[in-house]
N, C-alpha and C. Protein backbone atom coordinates (compact mmCIF):
# COMPACT_ATOMS: atom_id res chain seq x y z
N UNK A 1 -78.91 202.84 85.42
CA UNK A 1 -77.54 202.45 85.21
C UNK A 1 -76.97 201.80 86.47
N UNK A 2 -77.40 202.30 87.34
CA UNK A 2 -76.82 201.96 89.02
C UNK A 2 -77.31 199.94 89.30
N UNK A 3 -78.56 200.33 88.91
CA UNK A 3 -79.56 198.71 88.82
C UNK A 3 -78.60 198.24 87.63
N UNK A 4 -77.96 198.24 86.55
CA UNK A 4 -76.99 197.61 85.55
C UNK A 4 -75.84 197.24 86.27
N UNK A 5 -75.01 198.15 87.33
CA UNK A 5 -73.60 197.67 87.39
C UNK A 5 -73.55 196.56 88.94
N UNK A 6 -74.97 197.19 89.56
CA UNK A 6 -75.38 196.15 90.62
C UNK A 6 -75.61 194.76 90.13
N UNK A 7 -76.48 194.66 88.79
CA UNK A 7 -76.75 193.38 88.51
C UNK A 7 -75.20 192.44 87.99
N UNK A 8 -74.67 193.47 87.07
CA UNK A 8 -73.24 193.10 86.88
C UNK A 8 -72.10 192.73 87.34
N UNK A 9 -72.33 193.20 88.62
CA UNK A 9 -71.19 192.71 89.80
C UNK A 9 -71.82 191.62 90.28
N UNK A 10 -73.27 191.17 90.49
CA UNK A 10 -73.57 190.55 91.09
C UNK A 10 -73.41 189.21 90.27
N UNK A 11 -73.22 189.04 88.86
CA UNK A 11 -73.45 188.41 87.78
C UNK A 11 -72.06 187.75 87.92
N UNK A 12 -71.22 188.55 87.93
CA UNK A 12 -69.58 188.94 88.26
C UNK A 12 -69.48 187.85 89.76
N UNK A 13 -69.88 187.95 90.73
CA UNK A 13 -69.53 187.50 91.70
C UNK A 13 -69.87 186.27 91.75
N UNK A 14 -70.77 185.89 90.67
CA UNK A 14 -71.48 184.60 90.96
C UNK A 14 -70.56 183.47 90.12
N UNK A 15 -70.40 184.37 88.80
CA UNK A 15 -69.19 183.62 88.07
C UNK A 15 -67.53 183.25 88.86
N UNK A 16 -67.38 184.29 88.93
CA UNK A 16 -66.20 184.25 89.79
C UNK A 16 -65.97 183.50 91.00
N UNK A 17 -67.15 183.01 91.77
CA UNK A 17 -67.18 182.16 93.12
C UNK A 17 -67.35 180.79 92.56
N UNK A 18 -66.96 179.88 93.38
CA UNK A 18 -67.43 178.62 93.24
C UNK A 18 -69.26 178.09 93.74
N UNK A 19 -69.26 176.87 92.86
CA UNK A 19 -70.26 176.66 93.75
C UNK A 19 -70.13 176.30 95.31
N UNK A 20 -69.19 176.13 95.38
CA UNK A 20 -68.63 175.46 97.16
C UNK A 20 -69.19 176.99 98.26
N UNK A 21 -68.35 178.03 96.89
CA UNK A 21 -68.79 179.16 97.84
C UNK A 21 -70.50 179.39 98.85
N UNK A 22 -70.93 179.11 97.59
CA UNK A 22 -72.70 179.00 97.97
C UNK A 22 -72.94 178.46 99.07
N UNK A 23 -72.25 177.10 98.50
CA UNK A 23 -72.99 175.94 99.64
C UNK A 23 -72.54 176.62 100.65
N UNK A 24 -71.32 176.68 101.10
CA UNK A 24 -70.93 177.09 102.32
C UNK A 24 -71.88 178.05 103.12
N UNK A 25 -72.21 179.18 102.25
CA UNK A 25 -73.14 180.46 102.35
C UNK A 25 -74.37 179.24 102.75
N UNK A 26 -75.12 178.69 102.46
CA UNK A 26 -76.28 177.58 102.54
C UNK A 26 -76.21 176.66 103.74
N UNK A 27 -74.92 176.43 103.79
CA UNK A 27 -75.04 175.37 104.91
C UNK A 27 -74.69 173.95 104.24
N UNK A 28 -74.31 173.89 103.41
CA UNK A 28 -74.39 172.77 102.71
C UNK A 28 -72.94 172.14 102.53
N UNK A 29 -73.00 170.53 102.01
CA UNK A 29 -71.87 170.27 102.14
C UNK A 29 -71.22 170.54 100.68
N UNK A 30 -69.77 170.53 100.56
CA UNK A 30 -68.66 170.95 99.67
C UNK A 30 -68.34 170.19 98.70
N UNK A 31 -68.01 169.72 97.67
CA UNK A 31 -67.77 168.90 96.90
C UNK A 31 -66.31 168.07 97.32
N UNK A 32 -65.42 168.96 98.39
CA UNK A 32 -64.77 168.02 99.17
C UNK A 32 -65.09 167.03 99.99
N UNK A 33 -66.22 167.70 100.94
CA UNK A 33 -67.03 167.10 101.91
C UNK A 33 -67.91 165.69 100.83
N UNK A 34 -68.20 166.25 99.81
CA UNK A 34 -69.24 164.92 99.24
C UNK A 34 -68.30 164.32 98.39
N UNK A 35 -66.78 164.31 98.21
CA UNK A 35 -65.73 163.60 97.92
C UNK A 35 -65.57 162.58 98.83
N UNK A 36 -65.07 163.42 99.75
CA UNK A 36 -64.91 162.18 100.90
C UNK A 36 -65.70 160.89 101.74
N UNK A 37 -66.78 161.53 101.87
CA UNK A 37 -67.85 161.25 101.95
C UNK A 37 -68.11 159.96 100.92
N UNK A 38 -68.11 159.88 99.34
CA UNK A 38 -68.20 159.11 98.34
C UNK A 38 -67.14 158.07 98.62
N UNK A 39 -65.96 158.57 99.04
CA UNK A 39 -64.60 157.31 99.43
C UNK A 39 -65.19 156.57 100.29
N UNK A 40 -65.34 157.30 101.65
CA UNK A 40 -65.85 156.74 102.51
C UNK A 40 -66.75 155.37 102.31
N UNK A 41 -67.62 155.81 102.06
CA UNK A 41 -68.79 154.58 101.35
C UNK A 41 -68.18 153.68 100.54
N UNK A 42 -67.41 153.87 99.56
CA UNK A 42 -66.78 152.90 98.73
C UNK A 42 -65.40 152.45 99.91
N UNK A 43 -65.09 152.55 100.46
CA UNK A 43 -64.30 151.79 101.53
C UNK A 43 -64.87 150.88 102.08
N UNK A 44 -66.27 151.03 102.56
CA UNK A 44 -66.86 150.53 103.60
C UNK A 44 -67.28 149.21 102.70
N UNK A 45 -67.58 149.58 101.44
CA UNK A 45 -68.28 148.49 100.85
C UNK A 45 -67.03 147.61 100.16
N UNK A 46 -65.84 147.91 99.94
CA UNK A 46 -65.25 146.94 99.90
C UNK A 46 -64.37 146.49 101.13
N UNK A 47 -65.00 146.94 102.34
CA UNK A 47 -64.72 146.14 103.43
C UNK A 47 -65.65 144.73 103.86
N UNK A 48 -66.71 145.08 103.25
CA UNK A 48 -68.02 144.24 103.75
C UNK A 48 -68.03 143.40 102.50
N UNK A 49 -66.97 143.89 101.27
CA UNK A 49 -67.01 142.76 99.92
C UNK A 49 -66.11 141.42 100.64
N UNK A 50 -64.73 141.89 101.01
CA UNK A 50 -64.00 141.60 101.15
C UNK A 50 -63.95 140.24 102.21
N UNK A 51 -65.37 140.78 103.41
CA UNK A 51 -65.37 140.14 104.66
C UNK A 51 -65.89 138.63 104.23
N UNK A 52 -67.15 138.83 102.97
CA UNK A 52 -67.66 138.21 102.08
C UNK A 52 -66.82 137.26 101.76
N UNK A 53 -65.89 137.54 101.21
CA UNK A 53 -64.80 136.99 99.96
C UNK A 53 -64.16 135.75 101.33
N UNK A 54 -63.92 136.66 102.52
CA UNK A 54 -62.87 135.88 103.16
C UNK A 54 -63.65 134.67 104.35
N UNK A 55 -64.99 134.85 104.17
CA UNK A 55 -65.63 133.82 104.41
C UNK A 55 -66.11 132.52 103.29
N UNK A 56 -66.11 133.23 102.67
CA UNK A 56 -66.59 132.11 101.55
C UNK A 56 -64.93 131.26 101.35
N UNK A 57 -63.51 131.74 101.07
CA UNK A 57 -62.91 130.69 100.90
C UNK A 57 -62.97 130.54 102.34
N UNK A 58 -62.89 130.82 103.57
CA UNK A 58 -62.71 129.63 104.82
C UNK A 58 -63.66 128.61 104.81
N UNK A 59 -64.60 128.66 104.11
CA UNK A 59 -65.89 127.68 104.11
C UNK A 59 -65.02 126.94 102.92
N UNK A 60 -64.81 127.15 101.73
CA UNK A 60 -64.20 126.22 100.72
C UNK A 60 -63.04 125.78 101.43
N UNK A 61 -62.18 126.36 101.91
CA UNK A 61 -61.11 125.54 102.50
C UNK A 61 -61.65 124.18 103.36
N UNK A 62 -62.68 124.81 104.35
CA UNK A 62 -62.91 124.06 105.45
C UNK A 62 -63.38 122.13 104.67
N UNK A 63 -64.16 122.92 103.80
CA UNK A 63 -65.13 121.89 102.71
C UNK A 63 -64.23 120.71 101.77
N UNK A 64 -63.10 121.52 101.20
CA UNK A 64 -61.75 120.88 101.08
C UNK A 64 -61.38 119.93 102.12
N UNK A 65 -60.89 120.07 103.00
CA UNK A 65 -60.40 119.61 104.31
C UNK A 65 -61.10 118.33 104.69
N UNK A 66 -62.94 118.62 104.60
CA UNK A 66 -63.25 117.72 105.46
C UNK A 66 -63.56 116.22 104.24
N UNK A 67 -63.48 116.80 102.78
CA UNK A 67 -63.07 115.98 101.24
C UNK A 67 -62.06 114.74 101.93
N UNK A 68 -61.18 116.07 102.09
CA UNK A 68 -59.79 114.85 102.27
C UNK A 68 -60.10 114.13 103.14
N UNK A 69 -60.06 114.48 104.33
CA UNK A 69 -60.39 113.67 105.44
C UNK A 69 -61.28 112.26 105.21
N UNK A 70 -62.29 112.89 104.44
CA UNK A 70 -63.19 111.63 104.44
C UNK A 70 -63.10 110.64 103.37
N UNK A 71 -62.47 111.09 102.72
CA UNK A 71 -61.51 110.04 101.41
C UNK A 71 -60.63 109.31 101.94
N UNK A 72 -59.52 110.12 103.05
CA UNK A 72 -58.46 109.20 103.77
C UNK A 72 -59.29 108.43 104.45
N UNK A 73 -60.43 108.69 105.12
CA UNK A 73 -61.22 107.51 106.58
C UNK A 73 -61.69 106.82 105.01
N UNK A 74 -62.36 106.30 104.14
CA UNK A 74 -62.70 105.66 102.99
C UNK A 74 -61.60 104.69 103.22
N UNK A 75 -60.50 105.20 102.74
CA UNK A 75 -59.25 104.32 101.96
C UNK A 75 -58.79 103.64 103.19
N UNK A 76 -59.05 104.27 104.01
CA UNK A 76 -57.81 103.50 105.65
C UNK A 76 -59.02 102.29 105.76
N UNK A 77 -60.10 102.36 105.69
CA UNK A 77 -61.07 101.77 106.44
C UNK A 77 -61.61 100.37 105.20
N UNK A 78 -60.41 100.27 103.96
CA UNK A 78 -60.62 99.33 102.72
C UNK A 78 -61.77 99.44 101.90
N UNK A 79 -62.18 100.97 101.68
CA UNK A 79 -63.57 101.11 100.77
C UNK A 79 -62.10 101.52 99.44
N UNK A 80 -62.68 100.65 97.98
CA UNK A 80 -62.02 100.97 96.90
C UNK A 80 -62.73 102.21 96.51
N UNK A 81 -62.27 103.12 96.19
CA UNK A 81 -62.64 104.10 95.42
C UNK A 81 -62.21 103.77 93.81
N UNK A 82 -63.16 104.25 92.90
CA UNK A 82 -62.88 103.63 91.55
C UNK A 82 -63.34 104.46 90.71
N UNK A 83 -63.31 104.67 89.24
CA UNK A 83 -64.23 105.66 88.25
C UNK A 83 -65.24 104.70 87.64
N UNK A 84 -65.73 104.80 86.47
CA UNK A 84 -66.94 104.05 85.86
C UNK A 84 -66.26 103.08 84.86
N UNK A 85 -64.78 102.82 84.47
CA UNK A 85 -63.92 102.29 83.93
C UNK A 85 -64.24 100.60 84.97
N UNK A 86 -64.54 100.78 85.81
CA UNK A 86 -64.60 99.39 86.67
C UNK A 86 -65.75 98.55 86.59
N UNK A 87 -66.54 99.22 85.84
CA UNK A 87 -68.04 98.87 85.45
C UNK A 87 -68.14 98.59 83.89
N UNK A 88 -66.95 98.90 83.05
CA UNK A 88 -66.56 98.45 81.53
C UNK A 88 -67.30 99.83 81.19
N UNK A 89 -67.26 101.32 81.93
CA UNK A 89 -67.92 102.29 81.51
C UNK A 89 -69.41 103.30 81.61
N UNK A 90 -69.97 103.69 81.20
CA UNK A 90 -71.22 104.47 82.08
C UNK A 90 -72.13 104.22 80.39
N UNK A 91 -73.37 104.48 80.40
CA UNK A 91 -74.09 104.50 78.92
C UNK A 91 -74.04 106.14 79.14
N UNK A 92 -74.33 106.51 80.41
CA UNK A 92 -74.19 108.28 80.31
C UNK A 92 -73.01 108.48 80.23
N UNK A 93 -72.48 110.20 79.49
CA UNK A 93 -71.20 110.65 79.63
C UNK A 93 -71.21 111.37 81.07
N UNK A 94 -72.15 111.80 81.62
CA UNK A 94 -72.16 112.55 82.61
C UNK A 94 -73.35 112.20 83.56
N UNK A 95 -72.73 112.30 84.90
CA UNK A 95 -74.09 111.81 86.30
C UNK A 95 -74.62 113.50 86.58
N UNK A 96 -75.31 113.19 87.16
CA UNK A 96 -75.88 114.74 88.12
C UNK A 96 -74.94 114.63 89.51
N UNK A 97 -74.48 113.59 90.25
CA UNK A 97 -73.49 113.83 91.42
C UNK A 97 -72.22 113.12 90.99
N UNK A 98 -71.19 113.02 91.54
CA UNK A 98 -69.85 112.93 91.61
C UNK A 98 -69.49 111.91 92.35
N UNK A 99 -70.00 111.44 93.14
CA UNK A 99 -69.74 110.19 94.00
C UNK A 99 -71.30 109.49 94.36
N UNK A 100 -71.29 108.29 93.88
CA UNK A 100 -71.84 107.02 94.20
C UNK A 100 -71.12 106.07 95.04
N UNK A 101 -72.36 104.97 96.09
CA UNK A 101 -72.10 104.34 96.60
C UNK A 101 -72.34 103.02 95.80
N UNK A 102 -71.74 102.33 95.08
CA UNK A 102 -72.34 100.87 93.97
C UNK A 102 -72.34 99.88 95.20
N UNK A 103 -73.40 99.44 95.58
CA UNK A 103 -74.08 98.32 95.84
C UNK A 103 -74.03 96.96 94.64
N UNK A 104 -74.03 96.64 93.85
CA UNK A 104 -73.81 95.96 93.14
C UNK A 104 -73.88 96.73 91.70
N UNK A 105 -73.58 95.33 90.63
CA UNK A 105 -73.75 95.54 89.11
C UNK A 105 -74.16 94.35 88.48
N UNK A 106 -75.44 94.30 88.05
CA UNK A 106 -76.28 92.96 87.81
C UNK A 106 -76.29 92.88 86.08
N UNK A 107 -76.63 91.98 85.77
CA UNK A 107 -76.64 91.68 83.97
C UNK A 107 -78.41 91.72 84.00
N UNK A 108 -79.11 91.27 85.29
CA UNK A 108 -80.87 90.91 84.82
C UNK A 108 -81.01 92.07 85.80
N UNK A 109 -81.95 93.44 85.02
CA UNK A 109 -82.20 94.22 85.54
C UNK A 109 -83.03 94.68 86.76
N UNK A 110 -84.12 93.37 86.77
CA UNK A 110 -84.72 93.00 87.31
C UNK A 110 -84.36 92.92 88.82
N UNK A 111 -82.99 92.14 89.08
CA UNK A 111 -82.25 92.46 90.21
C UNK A 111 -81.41 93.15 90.60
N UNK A 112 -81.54 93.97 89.75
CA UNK A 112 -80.93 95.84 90.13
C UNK A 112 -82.06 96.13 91.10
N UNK A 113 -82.97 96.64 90.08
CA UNK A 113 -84.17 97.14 90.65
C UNK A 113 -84.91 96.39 92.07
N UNK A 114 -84.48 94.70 91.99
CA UNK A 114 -85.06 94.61 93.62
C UNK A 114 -83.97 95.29 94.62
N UNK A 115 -82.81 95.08 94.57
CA UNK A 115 -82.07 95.52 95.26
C UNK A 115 -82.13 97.33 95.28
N UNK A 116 -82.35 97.79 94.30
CA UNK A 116 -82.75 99.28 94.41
C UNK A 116 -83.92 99.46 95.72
N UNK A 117 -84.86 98.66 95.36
CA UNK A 117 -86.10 98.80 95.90
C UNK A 117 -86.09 98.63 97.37
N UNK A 118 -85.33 97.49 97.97
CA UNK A 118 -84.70 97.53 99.53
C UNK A 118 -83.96 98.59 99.73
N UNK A 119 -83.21 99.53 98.65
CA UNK A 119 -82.22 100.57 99.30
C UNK A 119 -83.43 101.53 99.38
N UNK A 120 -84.44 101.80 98.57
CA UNK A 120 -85.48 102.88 98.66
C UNK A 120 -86.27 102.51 99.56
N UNK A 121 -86.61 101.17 99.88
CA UNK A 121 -87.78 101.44 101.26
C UNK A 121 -87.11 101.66 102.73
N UNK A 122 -85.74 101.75 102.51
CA UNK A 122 -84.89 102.08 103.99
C UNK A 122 -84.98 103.26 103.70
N UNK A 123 -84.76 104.09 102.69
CA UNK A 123 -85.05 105.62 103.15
C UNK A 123 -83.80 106.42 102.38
N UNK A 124 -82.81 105.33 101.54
CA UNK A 124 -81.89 105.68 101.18
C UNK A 124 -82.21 106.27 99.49
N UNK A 125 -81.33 107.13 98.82
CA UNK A 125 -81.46 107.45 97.34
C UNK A 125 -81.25 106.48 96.47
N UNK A 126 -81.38 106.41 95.40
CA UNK A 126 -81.39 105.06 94.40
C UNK A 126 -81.43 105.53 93.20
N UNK A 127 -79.84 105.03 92.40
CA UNK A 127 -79.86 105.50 90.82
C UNK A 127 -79.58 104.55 90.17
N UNK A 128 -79.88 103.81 89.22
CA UNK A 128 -79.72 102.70 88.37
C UNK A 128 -78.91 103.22 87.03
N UNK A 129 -77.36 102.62 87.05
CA UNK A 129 -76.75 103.12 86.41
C UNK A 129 -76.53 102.33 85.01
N UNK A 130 -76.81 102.81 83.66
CA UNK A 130 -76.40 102.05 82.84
C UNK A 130 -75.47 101.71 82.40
N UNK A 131 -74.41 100.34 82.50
CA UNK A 131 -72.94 100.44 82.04
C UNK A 131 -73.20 100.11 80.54
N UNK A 132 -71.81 100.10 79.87
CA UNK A 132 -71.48 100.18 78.47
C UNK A 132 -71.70 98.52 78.20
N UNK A 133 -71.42 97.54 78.92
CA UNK A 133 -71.28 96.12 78.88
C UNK A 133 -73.19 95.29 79.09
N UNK A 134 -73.39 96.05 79.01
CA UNK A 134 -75.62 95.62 79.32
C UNK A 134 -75.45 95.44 80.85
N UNK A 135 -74.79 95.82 81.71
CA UNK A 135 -75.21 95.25 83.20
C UNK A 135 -75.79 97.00 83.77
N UNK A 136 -76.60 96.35 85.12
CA UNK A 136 -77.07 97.39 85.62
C UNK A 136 -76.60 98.09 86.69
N UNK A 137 -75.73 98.95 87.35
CA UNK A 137 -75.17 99.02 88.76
C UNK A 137 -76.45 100.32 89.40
N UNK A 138 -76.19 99.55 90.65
CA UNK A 138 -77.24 100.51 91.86
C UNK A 138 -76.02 101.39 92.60
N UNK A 139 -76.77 102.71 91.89
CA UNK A 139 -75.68 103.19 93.01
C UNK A 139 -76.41 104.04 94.26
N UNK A 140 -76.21 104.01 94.73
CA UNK A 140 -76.63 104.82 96.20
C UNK A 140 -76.47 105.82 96.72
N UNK A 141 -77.09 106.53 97.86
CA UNK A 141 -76.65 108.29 98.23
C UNK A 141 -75.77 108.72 97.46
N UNK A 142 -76.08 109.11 96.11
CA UNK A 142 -75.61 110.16 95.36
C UNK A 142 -75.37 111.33 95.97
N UNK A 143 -74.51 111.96 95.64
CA UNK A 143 -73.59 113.27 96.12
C UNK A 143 -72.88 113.74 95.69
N UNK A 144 -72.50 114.91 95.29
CA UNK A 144 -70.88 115.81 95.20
C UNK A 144 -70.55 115.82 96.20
N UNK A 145 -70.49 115.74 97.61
CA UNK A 145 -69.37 115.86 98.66
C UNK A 145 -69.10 114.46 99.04
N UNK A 146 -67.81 114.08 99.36
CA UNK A 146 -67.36 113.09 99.52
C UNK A 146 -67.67 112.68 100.67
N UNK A 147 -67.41 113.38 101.66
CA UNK A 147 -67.47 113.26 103.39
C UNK A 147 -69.33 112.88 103.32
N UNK A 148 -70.22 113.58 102.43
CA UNK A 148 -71.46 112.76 102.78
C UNK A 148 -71.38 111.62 102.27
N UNK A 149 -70.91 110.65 101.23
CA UNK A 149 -70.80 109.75 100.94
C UNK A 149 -70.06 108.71 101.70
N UNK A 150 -69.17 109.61 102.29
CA UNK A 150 -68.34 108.18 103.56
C UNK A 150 -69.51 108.59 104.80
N UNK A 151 -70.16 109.28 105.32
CA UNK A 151 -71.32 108.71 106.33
C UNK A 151 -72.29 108.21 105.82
N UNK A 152 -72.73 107.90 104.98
CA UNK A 152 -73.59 107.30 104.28
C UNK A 152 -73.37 105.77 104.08
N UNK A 153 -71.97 105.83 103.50
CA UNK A 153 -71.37 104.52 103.38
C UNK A 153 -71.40 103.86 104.93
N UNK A 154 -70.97 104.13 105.82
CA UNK A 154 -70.49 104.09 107.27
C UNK A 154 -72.25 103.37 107.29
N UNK A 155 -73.14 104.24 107.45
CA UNK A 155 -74.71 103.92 107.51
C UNK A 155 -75.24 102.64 106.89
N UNK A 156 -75.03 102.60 106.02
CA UNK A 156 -75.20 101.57 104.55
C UNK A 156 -74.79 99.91 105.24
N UNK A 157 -73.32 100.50 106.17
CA UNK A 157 -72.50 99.10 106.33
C UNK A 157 -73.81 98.44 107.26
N UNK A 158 -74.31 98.93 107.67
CA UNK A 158 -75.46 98.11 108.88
C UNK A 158 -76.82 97.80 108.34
N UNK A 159 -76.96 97.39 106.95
CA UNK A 159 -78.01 97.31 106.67
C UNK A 159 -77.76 96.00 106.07
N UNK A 160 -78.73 94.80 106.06
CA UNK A 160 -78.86 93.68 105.45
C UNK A 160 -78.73 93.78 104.25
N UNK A 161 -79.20 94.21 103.33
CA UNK A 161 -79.33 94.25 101.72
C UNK A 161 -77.61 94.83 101.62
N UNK A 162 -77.05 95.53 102.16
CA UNK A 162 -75.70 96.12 101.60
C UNK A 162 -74.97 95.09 101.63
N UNK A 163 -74.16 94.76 100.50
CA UNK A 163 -72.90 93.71 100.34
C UNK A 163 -71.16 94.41 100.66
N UNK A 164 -70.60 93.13 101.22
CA UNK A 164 -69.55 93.93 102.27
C UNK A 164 -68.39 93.82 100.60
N UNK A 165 -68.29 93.67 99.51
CA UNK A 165 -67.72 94.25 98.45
C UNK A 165 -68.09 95.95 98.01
N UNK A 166 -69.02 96.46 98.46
CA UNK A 166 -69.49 97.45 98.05
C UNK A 166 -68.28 98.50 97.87
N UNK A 167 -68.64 99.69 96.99
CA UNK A 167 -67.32 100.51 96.83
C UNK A 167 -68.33 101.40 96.22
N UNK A 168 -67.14 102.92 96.32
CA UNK A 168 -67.57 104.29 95.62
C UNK A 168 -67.01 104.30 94.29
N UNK A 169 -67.99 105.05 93.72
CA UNK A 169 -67.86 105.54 92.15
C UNK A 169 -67.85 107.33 92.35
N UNK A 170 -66.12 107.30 91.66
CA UNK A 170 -66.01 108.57 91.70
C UNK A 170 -65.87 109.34 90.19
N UNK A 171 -66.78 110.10 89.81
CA UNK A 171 -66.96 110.51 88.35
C UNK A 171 -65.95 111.91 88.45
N UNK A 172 -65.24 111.90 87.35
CA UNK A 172 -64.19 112.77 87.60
C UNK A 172 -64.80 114.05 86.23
């Protein structure tokens, strides 16, 4: 009976305590301690989200910035910027980049393609664009960023084959 009310209290004490009690008895940490502990960590990681977040827009800002910039040096410097409306239209609805350099727009394809072929053995990119009207336009260092397209252009101006009408195609 004595071994019954021993096991019973002891049964008793175990219910009645927390588990915190234990741990404590163990050495272990508390469910406060592994509360805080859990904040902790989730602080830290949306400190290191955050640091993330606030680099990536200073890089888009910056990237913005140097857009404009190099659109204003374009326009100050008499490069027309234009859409595919200046070409009587595109045969594609959509390019893979956003800004072209048009080197010309030929009716005999033939002299697309030589003139392509001088922009490709200088080292430059080369897309042969189909307009809506049968002519062919060459356009050049293809890009989404604008600012590479005005050093490019800037580059372009010193080459024999480039014609001083040349202008950007900006696909919106």
């Amino acid at each position: 009976m004595r071994h019954n009310v021993i096991l019973l209290l002891a049964i008793l004490m175990m219910t009645a305590t927390s588990c915190d009690f234990m741990r404590v008895l163990a050495g272990r940490p508390t469910s406060k301690d592994i509360e805080t502990r859990r904040l902790e960590i989730i602080k830290a990681e949306e400190a290191a989200l955050q640091a993330k977040l606030d680099s990536i827009r200073i890089k888009e800002e910056k990237k913005v910035a140097d857009s404009l910039a190099a659109m204003e040096s374009l326009v100050s410097a008499g490069v027309v910027m234009s859409g595919p409306e200046r070409l009587g239209g595109l045969v594609e609805e959509s390019l893979p980049s956003h800004y072209y350099v048009i080197a010309g727009a030929f009716k005999e394809r033939k002299n697309a393609q030589k003139l392509a072929d001088d922009a490709a053995a200088k080292g430059y990119k080369v897309s042969l664009l189909n307009c809506r009207r049968g002519m062919v336009a060459v356009g050049l260092c293809p890009s989404d960023n604008i600012a590479e397209v005005g050093l490019a252009y800037e580059s372009l101006k010193n080459e024999l084959f480039f014609p001083k009408d040349a202008w950007v195609l900006v696909m919106e």
